[in-house]
Protein backbone atom coordinates (compact mmCIF):
# COMPACT_ATOMS: atom_id res chain seq x y z
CA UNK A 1 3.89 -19.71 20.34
CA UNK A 2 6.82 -21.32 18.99
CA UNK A 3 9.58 -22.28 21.73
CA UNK A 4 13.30 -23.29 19.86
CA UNK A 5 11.33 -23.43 17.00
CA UNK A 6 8.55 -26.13 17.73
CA UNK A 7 4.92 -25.00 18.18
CA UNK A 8 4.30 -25.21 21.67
CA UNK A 9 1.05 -24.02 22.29
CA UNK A 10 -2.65 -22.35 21.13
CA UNK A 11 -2.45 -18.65 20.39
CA UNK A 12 -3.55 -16.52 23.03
CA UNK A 13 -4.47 -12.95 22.49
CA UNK A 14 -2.48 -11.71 25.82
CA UNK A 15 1.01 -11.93 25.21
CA UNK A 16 2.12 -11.03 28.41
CA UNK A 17 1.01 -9.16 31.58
CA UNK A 18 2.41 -7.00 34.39
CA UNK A 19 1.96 -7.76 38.03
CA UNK A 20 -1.05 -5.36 37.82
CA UNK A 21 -2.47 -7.05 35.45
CA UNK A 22 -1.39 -4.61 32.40
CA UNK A 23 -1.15 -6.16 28.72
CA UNK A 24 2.82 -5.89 27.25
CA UNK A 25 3.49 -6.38 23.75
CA UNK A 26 6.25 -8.66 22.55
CA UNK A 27 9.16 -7.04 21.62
CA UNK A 28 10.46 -7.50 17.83
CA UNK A 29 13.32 -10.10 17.33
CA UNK A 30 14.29 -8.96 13.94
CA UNK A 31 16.27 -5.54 13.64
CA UNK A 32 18.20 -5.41 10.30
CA UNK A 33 17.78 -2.49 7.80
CA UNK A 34 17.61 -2.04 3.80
CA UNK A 35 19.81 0.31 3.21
CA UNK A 36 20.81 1.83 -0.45
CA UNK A 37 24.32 0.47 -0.94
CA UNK A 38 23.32 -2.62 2.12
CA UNK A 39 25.15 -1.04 5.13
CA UNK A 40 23.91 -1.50 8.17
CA UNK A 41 21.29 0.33 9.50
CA UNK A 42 20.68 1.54 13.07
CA UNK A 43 20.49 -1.86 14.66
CA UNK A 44 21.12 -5.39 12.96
CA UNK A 45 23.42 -6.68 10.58
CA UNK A 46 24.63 -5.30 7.10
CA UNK A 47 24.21 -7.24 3.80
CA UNK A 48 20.43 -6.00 2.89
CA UNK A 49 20.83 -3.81 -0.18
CA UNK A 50 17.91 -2.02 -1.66
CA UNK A 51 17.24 -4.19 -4.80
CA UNK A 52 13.77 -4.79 -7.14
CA UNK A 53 11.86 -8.26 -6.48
CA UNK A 54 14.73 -8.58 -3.60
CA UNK A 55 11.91 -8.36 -0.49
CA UNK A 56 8.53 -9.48 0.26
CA UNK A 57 5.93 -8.34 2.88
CA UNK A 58 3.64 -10.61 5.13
CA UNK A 59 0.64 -8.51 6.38
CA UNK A 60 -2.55 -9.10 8.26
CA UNK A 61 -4.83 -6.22 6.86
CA UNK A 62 -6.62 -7.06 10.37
CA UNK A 63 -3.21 -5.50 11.99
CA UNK A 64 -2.69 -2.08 12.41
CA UNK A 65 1.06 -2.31 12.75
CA UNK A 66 1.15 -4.15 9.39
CA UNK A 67 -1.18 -1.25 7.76
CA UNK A 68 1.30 1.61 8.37
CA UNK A 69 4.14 -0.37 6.70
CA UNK A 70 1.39 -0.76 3.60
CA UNK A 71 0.82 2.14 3.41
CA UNK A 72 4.43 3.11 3.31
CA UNK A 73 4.78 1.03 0.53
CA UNK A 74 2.08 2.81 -1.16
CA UNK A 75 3.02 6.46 -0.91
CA UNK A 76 6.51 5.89 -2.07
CA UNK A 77 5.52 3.83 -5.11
CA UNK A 78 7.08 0.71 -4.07
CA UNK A 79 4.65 -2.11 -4.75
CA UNK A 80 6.13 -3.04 -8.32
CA UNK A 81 9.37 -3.26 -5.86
CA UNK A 82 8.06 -4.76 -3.02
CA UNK A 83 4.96 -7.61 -3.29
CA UNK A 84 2.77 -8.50 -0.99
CA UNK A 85 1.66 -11.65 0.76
CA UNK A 86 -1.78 -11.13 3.21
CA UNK A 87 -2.52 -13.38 5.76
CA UNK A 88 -6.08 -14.95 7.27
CA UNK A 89 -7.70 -12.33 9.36
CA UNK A 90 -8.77 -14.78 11.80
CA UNK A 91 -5.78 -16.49 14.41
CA UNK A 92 -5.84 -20.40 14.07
CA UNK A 93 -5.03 -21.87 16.96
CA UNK A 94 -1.39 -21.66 15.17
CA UNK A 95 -1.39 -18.07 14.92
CA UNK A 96 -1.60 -16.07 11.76
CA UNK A 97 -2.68 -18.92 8.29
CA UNK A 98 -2.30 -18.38 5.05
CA UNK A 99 -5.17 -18.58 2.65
CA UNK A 100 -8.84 -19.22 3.49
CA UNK A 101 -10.65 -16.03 3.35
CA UNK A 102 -11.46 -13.91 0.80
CA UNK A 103 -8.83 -11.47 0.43
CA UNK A 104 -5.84 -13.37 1.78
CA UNK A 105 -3.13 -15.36 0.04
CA UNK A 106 -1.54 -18.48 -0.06
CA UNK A 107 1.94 -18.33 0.94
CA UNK A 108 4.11 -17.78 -2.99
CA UNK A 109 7.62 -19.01 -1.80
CA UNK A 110 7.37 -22.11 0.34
CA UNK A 111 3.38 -23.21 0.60
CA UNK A 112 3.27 -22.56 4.24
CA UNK A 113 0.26 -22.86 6.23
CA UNK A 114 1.26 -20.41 8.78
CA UNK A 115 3.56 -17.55 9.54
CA UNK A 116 5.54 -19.44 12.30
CA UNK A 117 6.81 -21.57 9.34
CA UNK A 118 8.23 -18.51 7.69
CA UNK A 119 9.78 -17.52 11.39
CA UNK A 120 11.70 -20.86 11.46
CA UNK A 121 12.49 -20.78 7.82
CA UNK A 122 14.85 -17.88 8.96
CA UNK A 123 15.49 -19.42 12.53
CA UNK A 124 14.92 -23.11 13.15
CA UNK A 125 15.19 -22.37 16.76
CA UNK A 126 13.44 -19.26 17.39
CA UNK A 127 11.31 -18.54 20.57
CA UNK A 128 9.06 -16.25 20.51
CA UNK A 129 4.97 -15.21 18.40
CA UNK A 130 5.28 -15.31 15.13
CA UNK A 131 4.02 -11.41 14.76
CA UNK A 132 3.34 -9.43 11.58
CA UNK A 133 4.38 -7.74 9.74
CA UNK A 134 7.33 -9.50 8.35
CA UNK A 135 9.97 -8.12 5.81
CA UNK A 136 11.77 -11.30 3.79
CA UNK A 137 14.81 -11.26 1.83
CA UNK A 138 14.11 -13.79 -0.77
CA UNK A 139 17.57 -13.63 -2.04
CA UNK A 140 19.33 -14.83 1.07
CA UNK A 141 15.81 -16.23 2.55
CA UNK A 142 15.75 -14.69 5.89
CA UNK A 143 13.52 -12.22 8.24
CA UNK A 144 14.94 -8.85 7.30
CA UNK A 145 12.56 -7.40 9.77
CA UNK A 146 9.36 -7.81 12.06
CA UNK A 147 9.40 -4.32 13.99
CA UNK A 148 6.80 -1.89 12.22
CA UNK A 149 8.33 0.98 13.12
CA UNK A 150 11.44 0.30 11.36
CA UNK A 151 10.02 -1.01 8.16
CA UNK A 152 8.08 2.10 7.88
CA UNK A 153 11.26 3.82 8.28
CA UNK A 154 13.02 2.02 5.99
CA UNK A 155 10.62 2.08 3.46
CA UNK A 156 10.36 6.40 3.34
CA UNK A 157 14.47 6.41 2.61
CA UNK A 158 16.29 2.79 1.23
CA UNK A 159 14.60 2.94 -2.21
CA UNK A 160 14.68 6.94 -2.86
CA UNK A 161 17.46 6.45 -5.52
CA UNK A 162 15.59 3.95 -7.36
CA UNK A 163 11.68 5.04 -6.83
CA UNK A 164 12.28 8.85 -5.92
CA UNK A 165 8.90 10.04 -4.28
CA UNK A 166 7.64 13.43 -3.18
CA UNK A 167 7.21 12.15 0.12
CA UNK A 168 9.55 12.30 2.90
CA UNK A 169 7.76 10.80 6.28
CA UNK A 170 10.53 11.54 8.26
CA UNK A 171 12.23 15.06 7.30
CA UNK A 172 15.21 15.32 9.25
CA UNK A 173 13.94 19.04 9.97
CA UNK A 174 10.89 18.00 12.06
CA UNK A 175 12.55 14.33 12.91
CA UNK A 176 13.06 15.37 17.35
CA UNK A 177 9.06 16.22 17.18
CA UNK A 178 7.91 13.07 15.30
CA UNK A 179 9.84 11.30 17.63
CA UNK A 180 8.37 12.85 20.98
CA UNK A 181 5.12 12.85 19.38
CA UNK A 182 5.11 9.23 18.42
CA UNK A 183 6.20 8.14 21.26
CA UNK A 184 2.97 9.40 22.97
CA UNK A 185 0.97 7.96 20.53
CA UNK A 186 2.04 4.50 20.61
CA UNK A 187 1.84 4.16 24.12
CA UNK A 188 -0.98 5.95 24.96
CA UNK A 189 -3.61 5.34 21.67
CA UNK A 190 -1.76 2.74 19.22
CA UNK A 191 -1.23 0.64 21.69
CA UNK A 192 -3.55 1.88 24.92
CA UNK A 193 -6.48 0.45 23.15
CA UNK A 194 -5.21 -2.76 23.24
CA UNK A 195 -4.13 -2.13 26.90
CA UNK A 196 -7.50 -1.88 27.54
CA UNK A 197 -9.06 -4.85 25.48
CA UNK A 198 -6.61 -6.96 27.11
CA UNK A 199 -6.61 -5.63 30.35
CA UNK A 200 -6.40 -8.32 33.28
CA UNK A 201 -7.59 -5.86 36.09
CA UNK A 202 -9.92 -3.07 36.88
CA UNK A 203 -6.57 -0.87 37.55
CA UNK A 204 -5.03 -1.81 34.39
CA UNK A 205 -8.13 -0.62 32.48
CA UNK A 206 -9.13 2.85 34.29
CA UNK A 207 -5.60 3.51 33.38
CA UNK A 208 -4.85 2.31 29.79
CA UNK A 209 -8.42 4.31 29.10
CA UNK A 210 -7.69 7.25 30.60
CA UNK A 211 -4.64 7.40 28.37
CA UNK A 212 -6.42 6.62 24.96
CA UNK A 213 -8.87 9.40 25.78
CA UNK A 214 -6.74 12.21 27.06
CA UNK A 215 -4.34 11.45 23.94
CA UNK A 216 -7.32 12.09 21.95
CA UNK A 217 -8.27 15.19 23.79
CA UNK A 218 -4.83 16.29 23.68
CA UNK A 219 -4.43 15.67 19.56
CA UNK A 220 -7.79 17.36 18.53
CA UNK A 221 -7.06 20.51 20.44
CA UNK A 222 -3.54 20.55 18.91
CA UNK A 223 -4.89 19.75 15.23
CA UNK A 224 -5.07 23.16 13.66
CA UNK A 225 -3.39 22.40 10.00
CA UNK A 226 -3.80 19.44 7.79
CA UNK A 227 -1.64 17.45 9.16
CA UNK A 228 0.26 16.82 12.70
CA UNK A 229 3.20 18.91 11.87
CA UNK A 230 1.31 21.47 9.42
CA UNK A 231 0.57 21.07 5.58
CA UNK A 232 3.03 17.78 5.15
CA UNK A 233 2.04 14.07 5.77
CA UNK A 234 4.07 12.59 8.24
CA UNK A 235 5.20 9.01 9.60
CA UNK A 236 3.14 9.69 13.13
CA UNK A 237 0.03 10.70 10.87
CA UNK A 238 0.30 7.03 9.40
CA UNK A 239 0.92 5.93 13.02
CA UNK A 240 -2.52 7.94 14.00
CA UNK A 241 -4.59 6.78 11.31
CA UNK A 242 -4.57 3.02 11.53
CA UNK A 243 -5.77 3.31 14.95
CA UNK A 244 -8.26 5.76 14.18
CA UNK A 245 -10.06 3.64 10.89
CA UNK A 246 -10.42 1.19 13.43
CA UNK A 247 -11.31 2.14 16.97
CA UNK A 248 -14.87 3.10 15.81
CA UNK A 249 -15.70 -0.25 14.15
CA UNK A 250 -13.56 -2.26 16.90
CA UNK A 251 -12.15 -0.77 19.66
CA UNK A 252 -15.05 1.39 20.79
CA UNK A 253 -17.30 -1.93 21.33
CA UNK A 254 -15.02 -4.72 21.52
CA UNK A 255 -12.19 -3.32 23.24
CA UNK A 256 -14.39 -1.22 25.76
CA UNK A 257 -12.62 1.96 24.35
CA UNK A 258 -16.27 3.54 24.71
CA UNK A 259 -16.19 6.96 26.16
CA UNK A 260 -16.24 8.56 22.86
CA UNK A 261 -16.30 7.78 19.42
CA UNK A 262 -13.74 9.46 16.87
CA UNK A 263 -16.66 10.58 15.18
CA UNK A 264 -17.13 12.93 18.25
CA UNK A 265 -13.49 14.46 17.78
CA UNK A 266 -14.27 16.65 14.52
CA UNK A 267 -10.67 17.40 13.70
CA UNK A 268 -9.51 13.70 14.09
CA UNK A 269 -12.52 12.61 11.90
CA UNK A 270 -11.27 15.29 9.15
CA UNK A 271 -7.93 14.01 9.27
CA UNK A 272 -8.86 10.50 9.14
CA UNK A 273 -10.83 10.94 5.92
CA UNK A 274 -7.91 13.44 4.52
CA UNK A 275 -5.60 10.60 4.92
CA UNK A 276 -7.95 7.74 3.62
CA UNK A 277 -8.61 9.56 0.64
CA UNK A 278 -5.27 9.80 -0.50
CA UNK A 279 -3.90 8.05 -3.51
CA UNK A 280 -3.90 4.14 -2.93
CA UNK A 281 -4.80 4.55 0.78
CA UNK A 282 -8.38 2.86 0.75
CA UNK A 283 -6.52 0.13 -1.00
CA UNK A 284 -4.94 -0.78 2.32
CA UNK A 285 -7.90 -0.66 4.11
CA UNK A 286 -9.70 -3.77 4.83
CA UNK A 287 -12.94 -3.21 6.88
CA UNK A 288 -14.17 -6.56 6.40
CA UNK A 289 -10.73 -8.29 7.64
CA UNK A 290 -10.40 -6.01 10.68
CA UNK A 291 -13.99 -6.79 11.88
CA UNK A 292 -13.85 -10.48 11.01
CA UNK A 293 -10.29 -10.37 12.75
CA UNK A 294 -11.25 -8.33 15.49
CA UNK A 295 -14.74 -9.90 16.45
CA UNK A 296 -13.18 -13.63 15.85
CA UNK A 297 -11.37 -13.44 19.11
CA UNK A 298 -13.06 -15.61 21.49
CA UNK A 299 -11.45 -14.35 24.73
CA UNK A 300 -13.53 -10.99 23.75
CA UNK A 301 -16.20 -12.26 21.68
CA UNK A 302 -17.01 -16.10 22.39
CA UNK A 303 -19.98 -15.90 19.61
CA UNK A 304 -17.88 -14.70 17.17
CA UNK A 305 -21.26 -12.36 16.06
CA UNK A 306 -19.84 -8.93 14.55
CA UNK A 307 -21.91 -5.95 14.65
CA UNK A 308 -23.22 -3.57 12.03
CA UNK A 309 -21.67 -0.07 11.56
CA UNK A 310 -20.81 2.22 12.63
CA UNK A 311 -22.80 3.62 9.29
CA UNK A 312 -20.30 6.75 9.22
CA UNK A 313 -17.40 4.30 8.83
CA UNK A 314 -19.10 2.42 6.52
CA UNK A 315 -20.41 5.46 4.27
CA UNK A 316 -16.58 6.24 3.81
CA UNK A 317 -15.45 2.85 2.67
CA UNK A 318 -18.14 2.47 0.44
CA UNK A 319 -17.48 6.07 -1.22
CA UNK A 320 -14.23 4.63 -2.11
């Protein structure tokens, strides 16, 4: 991790733990917002106005934090607007690289060699794992943003008046249910699997996979429309899905996530393959970087050997 801007050490996949042993994710240093007319948003500064060619995004396709925000960018037409830089799906011992692997690209602004360069390129003396994904402002060369959940956000409302879209992921309507909902899903699924992979005790496990699994139980009873909230695609749909193309192929096996698969929850499988088939979705799909990424981590997987399969995963990604 970087510490006042200097790499201190080799990247580790447990960022943190609790006194019982429970994983905790790093919370996101980087809070402002595009807005239309560059007011500030809900947190940060103002100053980031919603411009063509203005931004860039750094994703891992490994990541399912940096999916959503792709495929964000996808459903409201903004990839002439916003371009894209993909990263290595397999940590150096300097965190995410640039360049290397089929599928990933060299950095296009400065010809870094890893993302923490880009993190002191906007703060010489930040502390702190250089995460993904990353939102830069290449006109006044800084981090915009690094929180997910925002850039998602950002990206279903700050370009509307130049790329108008049919979508709205967060309808002001259903906005108090996405937000309960989502709240349950990150902590419970989008992030309980990795609670569980990363687990440091047998407490901390029996209880991050009791959560994945009853959130599971809990969503395919619920599922009775399309869609979460009925016949409209929503922002906790996206939220669902990238953990859901992936815990088959990765989490089941590697993260110990192995009660069930999804293909055992038939609603959650339907959805799943509703949302993948949508226009542009597959694009953002990687299976080969999230099983090379996944299976490369040598805490979990010291061989570095990835499996075969699952073939119904694999049957969907090759029908696409």
């Amino acid at each position: 991790m970087l510490v006042d801007g200097k790499w201190m050490e080799n990247w580790q996949p447990v960022q943190k733990a609790d006194e019982k042993g429970r994983f905790m994710r790093q919370v996101s240093s980087f809070r402002n917002w595009i807005t239309p007319d560059g007011s500030a948003g809900p947190t940060g500064d103002a100053g980031f106005r919603a411009e063509p060619g203005r931004y860039r995004l750094y994703v891992a396709l490994i990541c399912p934090w940096a999916s959503r925000t792709l495929i964000a960018r996808k459903l409201k037409g903004l990839e002439d607007m916003i371009p894209v830089t993909a990263v290595n799906p397999t940590l150096s011992d300097q965190g995410w690289a640039f360049g290397g692997y089929p599928g990933s690209d060299e950095d296009p602004l400065f010809g870094a060699q890893y993302m923490h360069e880009i993190y002191t390129r906007a703060d010489p003396h930040f502390t702190g794992r250089a995460t993904v994904p990353v939102l830069w402002d290449e006109k006044l060369r800084v981090i915009v943003n690094n929180e997910s959940a925002d850039i998602l956000r950002m990206f279903d409302t700050a370009f509307e008046h130049i790329v108008p879209s049919t979508y709205r992921l967060y309808p002001g309507a259903k906005a108090a249910e996405i937000d309960v909902l989502n709240a349950v899903v990150y902590e419970k699924l989008n992030n309980g699997v990795y609670k569980c992979g990363f687990a440091g005790t047998q407490e901390a496990y029996d209880e991050a996979v009791e959560g994945v699994f009853s959130t599971l139980d809990m969503l395919e009873a619920g599922l009775d429309a399309d869609y979460l909230f009925g016949d409209d695609l929503s922002e906790t749909d996206i939220r669902l899905f990238v953990t859901l193309i992936r815990f088959d192929a990765a989490y089941h096996g590697l993260f110990k996530t192995n009660r069930r698969q999804i293909a055992s929850y038939p609603r959650l499988s339907a959805l799943m393959d509703r949302i993948y088939r949508l226009p542009g979705i597959s694009e953002t799909v990687n299976m080969d970087h999230i099983t090379r990424g996944y299976y490369s981590i040598k805490a979990l997987n010291p061989t570095g050997i990835r499996p075969v399969g699952p073939a119904h995963i694999t049957a969907l990604i090759s029908e696409n």
